[in-house]
C-alpha atoms as a PDB file:
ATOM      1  CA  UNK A   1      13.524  23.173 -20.104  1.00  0.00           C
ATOM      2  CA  UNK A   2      13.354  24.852 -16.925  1.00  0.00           C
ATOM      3  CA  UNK A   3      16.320  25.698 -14.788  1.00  0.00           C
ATOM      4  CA  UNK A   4      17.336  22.583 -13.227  1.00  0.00           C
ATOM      5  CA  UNK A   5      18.075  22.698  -9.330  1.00  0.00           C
ATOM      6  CA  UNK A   6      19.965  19.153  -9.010  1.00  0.00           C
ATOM      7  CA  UNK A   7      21.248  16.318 -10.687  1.00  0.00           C
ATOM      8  CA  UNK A   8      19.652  12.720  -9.129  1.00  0.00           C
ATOM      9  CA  UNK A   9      21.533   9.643  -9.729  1.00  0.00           C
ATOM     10  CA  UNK A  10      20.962   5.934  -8.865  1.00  0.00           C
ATOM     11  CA  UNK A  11      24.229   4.190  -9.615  1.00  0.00           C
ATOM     12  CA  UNK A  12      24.182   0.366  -9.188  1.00  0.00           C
ATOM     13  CA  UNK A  13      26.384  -2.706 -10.193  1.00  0.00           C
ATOM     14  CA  UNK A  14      25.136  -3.157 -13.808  1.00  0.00           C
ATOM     15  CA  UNK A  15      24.233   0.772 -15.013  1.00  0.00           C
ATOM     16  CA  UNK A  16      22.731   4.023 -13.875  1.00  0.00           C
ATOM     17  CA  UNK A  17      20.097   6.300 -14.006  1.00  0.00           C
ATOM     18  CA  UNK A  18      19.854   9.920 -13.632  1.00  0.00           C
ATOM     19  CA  UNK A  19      16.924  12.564 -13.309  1.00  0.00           C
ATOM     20  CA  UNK A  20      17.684  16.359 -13.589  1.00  0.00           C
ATOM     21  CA  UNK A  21      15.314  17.646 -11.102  1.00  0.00           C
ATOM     22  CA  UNK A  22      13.893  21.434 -10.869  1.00  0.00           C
ATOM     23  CA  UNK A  23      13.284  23.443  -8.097  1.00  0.00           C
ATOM     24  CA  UNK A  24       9.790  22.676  -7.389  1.00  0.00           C
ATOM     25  CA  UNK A  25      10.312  18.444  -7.611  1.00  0.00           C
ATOM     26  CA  UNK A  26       9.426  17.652 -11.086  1.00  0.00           C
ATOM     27  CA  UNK A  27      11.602  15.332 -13.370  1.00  0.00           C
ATOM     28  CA  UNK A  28      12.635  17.771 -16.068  1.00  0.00           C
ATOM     29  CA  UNK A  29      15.165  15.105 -18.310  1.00  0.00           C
ATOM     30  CA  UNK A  30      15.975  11.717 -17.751  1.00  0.00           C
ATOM     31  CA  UNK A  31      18.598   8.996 -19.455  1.00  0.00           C
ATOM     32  CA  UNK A  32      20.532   6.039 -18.215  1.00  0.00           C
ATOM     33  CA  UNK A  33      23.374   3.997 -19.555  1.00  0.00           C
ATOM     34  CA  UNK A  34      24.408  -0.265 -18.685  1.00  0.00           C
ATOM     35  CA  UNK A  35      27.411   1.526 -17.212  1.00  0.00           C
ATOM     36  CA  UNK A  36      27.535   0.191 -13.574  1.00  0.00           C
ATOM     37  CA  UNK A  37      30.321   0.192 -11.181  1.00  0.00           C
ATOM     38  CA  UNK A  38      30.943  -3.483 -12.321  1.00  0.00           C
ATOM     39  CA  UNK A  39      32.066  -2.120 -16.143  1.00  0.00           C
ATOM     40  CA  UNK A  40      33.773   1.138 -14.812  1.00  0.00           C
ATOM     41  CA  UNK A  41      37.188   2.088 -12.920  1.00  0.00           C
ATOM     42  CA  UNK A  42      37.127   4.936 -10.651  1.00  0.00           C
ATOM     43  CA  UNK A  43      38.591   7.614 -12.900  1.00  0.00           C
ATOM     44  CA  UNK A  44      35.730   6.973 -15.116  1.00  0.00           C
ATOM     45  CA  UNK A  45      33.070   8.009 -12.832  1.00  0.00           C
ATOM     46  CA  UNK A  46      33.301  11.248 -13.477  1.00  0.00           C
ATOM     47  CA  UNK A  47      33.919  11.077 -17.258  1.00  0.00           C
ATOM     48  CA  UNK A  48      30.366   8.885 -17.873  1.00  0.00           C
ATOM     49  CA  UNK A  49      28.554  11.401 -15.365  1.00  0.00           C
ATOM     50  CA  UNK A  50      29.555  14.573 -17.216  1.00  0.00           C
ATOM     51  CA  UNK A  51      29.363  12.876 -21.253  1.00  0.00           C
ATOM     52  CA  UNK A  52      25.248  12.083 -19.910  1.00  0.00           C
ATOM     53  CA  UNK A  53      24.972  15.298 -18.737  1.00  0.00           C
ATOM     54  CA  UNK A  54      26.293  17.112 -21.530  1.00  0.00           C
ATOM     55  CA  UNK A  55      23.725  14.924 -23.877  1.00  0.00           C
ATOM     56  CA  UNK A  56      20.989  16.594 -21.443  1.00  0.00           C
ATOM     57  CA  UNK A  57      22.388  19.927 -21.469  1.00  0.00           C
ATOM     58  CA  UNK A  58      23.220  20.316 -18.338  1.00  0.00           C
ATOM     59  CA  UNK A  59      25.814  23.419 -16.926  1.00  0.00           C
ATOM     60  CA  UNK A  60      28.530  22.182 -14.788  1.00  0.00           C
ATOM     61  CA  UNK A  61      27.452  24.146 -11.688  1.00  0.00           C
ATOM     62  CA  UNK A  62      24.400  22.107 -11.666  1.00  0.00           C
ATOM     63  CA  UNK A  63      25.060  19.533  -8.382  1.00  0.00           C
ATOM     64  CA  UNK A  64      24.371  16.037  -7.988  1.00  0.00           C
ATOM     65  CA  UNK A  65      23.234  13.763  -5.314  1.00  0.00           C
ATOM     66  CA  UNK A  66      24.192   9.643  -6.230  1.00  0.00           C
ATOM     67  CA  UNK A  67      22.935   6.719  -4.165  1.00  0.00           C
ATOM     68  CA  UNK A  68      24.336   3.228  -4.775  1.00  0.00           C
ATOM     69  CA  UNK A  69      27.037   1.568  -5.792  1.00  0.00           C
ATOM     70  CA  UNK A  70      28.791   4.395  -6.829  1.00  0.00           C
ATOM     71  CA  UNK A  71      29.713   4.722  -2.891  1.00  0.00           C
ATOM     72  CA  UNK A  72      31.461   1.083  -2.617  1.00  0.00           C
ATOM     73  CA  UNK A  73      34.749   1.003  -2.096  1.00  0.00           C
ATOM     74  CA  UNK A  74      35.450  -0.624  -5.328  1.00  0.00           C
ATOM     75  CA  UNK A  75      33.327   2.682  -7.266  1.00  0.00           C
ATOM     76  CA  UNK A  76      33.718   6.288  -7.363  1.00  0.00           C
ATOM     77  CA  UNK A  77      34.284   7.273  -3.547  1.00  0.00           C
ATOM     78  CA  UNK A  78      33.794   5.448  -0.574  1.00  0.00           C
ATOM     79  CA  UNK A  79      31.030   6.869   1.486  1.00  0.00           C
ATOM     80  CA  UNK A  80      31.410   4.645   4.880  1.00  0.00           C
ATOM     81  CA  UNK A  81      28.105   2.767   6.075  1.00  0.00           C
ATOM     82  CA  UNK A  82      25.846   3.803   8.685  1.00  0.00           C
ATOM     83  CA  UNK A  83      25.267   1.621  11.510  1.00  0.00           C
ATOM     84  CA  UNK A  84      21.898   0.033  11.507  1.00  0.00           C
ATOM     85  CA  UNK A  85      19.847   0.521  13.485  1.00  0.00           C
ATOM     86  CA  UNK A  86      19.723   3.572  11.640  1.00  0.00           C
ATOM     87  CA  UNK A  87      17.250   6.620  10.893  1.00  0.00           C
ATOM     88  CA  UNK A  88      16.801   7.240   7.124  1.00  0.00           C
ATOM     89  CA  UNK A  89      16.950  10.990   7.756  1.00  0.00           C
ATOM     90  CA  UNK A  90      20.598  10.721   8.557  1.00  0.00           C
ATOM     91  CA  UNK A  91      21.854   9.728   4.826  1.00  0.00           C
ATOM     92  CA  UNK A  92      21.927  13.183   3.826  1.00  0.00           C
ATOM     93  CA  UNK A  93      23.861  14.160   6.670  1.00  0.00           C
ATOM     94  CA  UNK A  94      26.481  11.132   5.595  1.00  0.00           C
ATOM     95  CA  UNK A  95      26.697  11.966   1.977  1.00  0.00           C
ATOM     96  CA  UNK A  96      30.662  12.414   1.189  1.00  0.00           C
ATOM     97  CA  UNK A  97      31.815  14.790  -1.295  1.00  0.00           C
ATOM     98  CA  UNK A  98      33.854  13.550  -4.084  1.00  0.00           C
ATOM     99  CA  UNK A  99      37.002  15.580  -4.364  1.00  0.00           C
ATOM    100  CA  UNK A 100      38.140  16.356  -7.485  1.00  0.00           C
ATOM    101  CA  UNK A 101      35.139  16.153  -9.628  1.00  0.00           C
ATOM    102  CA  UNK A 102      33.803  17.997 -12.592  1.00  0.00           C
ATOM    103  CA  UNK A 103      30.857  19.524 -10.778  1.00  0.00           C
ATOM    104  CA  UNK A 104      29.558  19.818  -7.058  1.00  0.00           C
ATOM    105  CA  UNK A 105      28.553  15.769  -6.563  1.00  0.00           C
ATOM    106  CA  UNK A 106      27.547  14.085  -2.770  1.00  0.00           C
ATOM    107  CA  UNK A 107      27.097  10.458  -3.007  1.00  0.00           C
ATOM    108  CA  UNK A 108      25.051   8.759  -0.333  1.00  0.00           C
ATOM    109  CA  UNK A 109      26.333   6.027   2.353  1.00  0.00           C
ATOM    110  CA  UNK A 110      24.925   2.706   2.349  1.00  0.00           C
ATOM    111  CA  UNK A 111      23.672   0.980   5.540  1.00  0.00           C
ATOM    112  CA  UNK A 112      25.399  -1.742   7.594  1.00  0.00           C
ATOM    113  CA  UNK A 113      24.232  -4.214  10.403  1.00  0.00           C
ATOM    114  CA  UNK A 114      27.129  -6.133  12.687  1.00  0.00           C
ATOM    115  CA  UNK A 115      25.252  -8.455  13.902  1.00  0.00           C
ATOM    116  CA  UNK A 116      24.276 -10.745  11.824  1.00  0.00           C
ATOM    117  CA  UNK A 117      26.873  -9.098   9.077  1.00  0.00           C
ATOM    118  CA  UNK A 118      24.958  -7.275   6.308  1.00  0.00           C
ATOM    119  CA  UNK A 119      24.948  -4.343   4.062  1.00  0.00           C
ATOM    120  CA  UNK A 120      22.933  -2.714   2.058  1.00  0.00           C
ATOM    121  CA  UNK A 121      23.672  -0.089  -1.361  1.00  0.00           C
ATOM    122  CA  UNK A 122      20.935   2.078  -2.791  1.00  0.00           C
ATOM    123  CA  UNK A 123      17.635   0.422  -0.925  1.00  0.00           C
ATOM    124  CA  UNK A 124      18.191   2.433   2.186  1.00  0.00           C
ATOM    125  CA  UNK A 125      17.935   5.349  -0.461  1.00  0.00           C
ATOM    126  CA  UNK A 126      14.027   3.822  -1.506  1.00  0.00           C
ATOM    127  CA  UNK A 127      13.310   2.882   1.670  1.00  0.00           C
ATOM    128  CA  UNK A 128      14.104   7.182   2.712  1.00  0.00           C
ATOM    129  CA  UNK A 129      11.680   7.543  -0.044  1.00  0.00           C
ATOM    130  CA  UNK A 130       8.989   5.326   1.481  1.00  0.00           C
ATOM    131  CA  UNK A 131       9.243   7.293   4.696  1.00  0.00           C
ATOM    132  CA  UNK A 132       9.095  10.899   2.748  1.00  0.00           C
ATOM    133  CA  UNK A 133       5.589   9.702   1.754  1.00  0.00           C
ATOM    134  CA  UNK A 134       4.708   8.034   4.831  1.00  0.00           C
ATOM    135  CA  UNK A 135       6.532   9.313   7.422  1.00  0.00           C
ATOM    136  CA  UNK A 136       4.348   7.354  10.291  1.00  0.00           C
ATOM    137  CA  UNK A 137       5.371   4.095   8.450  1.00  0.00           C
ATOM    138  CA  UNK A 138       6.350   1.100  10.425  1.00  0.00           C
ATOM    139  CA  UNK A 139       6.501  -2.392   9.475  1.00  0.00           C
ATOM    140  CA  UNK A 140       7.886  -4.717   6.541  1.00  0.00           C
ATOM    141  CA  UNK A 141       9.692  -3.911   3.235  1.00  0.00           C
ATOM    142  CA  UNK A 142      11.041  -6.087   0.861  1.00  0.00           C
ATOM    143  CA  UNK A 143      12.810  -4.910  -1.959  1.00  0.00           C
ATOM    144  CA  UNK A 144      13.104  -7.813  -4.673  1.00  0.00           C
ATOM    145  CA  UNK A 145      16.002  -8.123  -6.728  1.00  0.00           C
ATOM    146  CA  UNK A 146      19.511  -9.903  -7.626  1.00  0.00           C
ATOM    147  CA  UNK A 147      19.835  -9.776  -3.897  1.00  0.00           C
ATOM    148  CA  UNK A 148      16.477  -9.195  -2.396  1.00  0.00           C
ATOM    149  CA  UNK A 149      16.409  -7.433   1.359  1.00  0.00           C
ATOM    150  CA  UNK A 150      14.015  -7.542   3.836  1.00  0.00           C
ATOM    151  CA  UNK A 151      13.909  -4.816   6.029  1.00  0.00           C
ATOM    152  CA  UNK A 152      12.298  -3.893   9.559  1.00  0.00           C
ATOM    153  CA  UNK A 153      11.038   0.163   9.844  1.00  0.00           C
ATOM    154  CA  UNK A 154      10.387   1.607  13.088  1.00  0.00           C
ATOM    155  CA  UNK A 155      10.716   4.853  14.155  1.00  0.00           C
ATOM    156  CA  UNK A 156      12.029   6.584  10.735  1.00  0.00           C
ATOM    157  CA  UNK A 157      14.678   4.045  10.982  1.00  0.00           C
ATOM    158  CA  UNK A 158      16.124   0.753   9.430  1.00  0.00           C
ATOM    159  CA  UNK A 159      16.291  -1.279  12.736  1.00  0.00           C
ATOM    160  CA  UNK A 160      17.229  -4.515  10.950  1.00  0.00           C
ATOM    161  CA  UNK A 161      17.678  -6.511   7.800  1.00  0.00           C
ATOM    162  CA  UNK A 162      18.646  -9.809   6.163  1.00  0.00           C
ATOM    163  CA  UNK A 163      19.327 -10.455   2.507  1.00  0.00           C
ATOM    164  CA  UNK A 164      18.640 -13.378   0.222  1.00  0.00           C
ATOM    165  CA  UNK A 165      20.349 -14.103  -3.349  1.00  0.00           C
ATOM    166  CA  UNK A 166      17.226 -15.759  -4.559  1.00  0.00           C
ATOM    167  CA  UNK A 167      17.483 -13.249  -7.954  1.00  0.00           C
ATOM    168  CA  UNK A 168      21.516 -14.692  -8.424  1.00  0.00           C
ATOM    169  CA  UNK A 169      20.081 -18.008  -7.594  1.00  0.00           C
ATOM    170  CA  UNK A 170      17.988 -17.720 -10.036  1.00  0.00           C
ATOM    171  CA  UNK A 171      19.271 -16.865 -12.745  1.00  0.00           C
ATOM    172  CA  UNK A 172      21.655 -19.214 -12.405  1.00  0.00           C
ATOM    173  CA  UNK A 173      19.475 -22.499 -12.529  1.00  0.00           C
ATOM    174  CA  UNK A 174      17.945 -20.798 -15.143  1.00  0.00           C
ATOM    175  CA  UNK A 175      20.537 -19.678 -17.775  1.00  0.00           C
ATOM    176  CA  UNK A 176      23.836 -21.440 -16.584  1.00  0.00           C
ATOM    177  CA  UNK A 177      22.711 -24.646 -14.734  1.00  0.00           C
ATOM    178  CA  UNK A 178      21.365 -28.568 -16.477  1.00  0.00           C
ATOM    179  CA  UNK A 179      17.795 -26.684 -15.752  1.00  0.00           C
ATOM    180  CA  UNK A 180      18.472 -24.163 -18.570  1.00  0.00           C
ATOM    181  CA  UNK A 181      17.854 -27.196 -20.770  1.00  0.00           C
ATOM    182  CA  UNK A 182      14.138 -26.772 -19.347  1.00  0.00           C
ATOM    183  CA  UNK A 183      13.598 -22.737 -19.970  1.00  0.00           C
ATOM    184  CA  UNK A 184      14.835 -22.121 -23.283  1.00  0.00           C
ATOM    185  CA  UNK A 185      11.745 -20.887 -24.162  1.00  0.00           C
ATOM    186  CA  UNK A 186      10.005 -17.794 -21.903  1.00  0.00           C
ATOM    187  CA  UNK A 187       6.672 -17.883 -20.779  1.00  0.00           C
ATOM    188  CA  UNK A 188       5.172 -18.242 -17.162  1.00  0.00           C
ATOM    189  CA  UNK A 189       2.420 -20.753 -15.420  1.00  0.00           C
ATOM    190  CA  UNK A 190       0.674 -18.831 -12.379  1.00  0.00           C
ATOM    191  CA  UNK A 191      -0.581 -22.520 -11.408  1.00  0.00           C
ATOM    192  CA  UNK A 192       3.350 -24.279 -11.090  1.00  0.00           C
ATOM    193  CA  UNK A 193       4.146 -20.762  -9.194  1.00  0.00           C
ATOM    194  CA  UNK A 194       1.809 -20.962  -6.561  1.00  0.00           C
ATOM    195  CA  UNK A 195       2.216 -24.411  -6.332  1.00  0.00           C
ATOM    196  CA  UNK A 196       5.784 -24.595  -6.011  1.00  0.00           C
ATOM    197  CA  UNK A 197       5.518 -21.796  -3.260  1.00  0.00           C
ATOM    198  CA  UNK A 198       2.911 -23.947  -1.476  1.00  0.00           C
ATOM    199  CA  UNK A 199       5.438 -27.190  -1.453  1.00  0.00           C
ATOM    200  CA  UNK A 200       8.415 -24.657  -0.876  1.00  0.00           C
ATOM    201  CA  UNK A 201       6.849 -23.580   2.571  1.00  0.00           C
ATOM    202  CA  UNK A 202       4.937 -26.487   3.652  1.00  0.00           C
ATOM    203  CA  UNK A 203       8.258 -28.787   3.097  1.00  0.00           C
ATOM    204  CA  UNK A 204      11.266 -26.538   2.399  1.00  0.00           C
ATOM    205  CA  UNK A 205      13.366 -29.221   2.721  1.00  0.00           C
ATOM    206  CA  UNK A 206      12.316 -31.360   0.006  1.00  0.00           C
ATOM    207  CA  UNK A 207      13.054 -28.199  -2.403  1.00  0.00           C
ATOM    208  CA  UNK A 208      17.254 -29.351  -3.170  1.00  0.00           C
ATOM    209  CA  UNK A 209      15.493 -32.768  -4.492  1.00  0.00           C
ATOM    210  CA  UNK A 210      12.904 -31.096  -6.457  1.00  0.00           C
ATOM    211  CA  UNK A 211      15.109 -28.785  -7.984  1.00  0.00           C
ATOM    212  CA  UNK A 212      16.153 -31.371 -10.185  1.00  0.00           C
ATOM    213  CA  UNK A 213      12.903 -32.777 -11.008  1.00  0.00           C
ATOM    214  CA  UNK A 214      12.032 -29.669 -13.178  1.00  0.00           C
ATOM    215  CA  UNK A 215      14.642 -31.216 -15.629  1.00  0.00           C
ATOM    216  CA  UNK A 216      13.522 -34.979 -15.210  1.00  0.00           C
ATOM    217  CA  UNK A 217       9.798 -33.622 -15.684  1.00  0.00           C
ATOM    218  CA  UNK A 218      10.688 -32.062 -19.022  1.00  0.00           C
ATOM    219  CA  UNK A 219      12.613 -35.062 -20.439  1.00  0.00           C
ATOM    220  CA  UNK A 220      10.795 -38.112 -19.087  1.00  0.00           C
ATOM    221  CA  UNK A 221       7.116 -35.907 -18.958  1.00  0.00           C
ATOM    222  CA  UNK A 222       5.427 -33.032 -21.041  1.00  0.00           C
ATOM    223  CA  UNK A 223       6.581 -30.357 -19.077  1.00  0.00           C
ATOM    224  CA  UNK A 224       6.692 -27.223 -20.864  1.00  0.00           C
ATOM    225  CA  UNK A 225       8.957 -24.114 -20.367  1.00  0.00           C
ATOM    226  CA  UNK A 226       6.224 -22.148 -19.173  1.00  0.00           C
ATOM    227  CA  UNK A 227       5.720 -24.774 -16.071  1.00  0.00           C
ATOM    228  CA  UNK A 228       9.193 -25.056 -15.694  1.00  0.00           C
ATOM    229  CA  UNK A 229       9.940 -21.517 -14.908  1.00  0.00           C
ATOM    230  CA  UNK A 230       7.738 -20.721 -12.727  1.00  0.00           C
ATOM    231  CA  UNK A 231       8.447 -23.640 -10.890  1.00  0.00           C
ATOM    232  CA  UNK A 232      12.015 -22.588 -10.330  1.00  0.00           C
ATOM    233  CA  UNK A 233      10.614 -19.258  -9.133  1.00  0.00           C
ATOM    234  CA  UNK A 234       8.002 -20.587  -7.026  1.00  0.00           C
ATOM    235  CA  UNK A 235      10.572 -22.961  -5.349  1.00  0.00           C
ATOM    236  CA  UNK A 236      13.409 -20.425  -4.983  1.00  0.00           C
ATOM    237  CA  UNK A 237      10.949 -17.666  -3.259  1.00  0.00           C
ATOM    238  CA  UNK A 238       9.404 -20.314  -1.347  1.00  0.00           C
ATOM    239  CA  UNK A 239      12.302 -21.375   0.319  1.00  0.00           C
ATOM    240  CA  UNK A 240      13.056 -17.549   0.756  1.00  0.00           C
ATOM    241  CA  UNK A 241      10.249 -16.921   2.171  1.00  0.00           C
ATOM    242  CA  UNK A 242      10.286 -19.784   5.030  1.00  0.00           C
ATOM    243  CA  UNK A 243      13.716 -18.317   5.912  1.00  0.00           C
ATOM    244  CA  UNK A 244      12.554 -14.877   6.742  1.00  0.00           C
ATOM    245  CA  UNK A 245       9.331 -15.586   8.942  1.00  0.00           C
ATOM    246  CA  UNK A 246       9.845 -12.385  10.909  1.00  0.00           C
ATOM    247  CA  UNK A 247       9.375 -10.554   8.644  1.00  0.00           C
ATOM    248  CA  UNK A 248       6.003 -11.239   7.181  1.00  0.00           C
ATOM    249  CA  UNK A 249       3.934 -13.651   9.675  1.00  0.00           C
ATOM    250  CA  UNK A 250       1.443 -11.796  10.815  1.00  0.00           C
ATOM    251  CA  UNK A 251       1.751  -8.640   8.837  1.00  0.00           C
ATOM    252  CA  UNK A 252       1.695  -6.927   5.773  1.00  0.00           C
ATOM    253  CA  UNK A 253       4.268  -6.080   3.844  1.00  0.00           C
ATOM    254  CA  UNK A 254       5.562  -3.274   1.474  1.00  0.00           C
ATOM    255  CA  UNK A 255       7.536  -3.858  -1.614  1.00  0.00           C
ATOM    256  CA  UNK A 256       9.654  -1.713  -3.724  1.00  0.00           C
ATOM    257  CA  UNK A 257      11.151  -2.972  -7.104  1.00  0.00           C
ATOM    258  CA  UNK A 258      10.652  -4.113 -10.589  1.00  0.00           C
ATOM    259  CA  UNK A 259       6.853  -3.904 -11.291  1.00  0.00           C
ATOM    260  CA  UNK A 260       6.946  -7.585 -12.504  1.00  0.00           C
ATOM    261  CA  UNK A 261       9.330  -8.723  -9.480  1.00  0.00           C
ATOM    262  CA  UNK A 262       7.072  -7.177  -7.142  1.00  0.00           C
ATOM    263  CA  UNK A 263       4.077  -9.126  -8.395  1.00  0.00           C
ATOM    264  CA  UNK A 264       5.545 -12.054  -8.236  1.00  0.00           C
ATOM    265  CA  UNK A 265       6.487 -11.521  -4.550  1.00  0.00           C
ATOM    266  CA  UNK A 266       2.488 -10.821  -4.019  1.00  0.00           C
ATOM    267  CA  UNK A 267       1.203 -13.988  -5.527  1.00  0.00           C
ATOM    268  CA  UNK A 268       3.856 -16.027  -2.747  1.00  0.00           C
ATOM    269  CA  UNK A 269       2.760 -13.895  -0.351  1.00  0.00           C
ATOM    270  CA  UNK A 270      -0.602 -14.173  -1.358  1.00  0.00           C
ATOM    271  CA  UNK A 271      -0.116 -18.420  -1.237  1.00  0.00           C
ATOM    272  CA  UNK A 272       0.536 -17.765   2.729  1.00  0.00           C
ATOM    273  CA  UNK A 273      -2.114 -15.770   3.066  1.00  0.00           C
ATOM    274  CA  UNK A 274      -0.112 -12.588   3.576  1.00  0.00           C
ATOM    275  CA  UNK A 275      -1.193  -9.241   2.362  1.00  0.00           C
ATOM    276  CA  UNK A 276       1.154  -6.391   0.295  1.00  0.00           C
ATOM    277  CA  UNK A 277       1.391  -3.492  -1.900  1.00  0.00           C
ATOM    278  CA  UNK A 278       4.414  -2.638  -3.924  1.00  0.00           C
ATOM    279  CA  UNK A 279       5.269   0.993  -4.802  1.00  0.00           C
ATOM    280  CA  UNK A 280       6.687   2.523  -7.668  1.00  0.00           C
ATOM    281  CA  UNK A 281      10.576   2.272  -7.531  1.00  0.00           C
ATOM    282  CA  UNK A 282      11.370   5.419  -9.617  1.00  0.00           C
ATOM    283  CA  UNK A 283       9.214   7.217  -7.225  1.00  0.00           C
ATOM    284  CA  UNK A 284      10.613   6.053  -4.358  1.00  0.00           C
ATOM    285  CA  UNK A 285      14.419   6.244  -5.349  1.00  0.00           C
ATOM    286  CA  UNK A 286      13.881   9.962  -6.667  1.00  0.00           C
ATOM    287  CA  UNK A 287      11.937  10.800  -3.517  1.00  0.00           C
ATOM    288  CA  UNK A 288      14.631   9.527  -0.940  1.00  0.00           C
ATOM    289  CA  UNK A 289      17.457  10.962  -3.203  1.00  0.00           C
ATOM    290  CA  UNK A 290      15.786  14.714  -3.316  1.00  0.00           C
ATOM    291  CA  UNK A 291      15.238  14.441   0.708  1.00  0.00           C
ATOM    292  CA  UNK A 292      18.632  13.619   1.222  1.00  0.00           C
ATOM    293  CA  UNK A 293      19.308  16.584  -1.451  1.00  0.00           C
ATOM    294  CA  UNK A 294      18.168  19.157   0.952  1.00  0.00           C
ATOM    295  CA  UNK A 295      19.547  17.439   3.854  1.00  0.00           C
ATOM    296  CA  UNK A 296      23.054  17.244   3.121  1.00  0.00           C
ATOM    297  CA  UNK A 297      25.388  19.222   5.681  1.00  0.00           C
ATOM    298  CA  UNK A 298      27.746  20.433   3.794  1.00  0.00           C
ATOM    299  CA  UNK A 299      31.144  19.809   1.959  1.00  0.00           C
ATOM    300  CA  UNK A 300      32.620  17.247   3.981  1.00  0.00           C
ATOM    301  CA  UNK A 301      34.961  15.362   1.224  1.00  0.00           C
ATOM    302  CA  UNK A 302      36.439  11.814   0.875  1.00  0.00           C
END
């Protein structure tokens, strides 16, 4: 292995992954655990950090740079929220040093907005990544997930943001609701998607009622699980979709997340008529995490 330069780490709710990075960008080792801030006290930060590395390794003067959840107040160390609006160059200038720790380690801030109240942990991070590729970008991202965000750009800056539990909602109906009855089988029907994003936006109303029709139509019908799943998605994004008009009428958008996710996102964006891409999110975490690397100002601790 070459000399690695820095540690990258992407700490979230449910588990972690980490990149040791060389000097000239590339990805020389990677590994993650399902050891999130949700499964971990704050002493054991440190501990899980340094048992992965040694797996890799990796000497103890080797830093590291963590986005995520690690910086909630309920993880490792509290790195306050920025202010949004917000430009994505100043995370590295906000990353807090954790006192105390095994090895040199900065973890990122996340990104707040007043008015209305949000907050955001770890997509800022992707979003800085985004704009190290493109740094003339302006418009739309959406970043699908448990709690999918959808974010305005302008300016090298988050200027605004709203988020939607549509992923907790989810999952949910679908393994903790009556409509798990439906989906205890996988598969997927593009056909119920699309249509249930085309009744979704064209009546969102009518979507509480139809919720549980996906049950009804499996006991009193031949529904299958296939249908029924994707008509649970197709409603659920639907509805999302029709609440966040600003941020798609009339524009393309930009998504970052779970290949899969992501593709799903398309096709209801597609049913509206609405263009997209989605980018790689291992690309675009590790990119905004190594700009924020070499932005850092110094040892300011917390």
């Amino acid at each position: 292995m070459a000399a690695p330069h820095f540690i990258a780490v992407d700490w979230g709710t449910s588990g972690f992954r980490l990149w040791v990075m060389g000097k000239d960008g590339n990805v020389l080792a990677s590994t993650s655990a399902p050891l999130g801030m949700s499964r971990l006290k704050r002493n054991d930060f440190d501990r899980v950090l340094e048992e992965s590395l040694d797996t890799l390794g990796i000497a103890k003067d080797v830093p590291a740079i963590i986005c995520g959840m690690a910086g909630a107040a309920q993880g490792w160390c509290e790195a306050p929220y920025l202010c949004a609006p917000t430009r994505l160059d100043a995370l590295g200038e906000g990353a807090v040093s954790v006192r105390g720790a095994t090895r040199q380690v900065h973890i990122l801030p996340g990104v707040k907005q007043m008015a209305p109240a949000n907050v955001m942990r770890g997509e800022e991070t992707q979003i800085a990544g985004l704009l190290h590729a493109d740094p003339a970008f302006a418009g739309t991202v959406c970043l699908p997930g448990t709690h999918t965000k959808w974010v305005q750009v302008t300016d090298g800056a988050i200027q605004h943001f709203e988020t939607c539990m549509t992923g907790e909602q989810f999952a949910f109906f679908s393994q903790d609701s009556v409509l798990s009855h439906s989906m205890m089988l996988d598969g997927w029907s593009d056909c119920a998607f699309r249509a249930a994003v085309h009744l979704a936006t064209q009546d969102p109303v009518a979507v509480p009622r139809r919720l549980f029709a996906i049950r009804a139509d499996m006991l009193v019908g031949d529904q299958d699980s296939a249908t029924a799943r994707a008509t649970l998605s197709g409603l659920l994004i639907g509805q999302e979709l029709m609440s966040v008009p600003l941020y798609w009428c009339d524009q393309s958008v930009t998504l970052i997340g779970a290949p899969s996710l992501c593709e799903i996102y398309l096709k209801a964006l597609d049913v509206l008529g609405v263009g997209g891409r989605s980018l790689n999110v291992e690309t675009t975490t590790l990119a905004g995490l190594t700009a924020a690397f070499y932005l850092q100002k110094g040892p300011a601790h917390a």
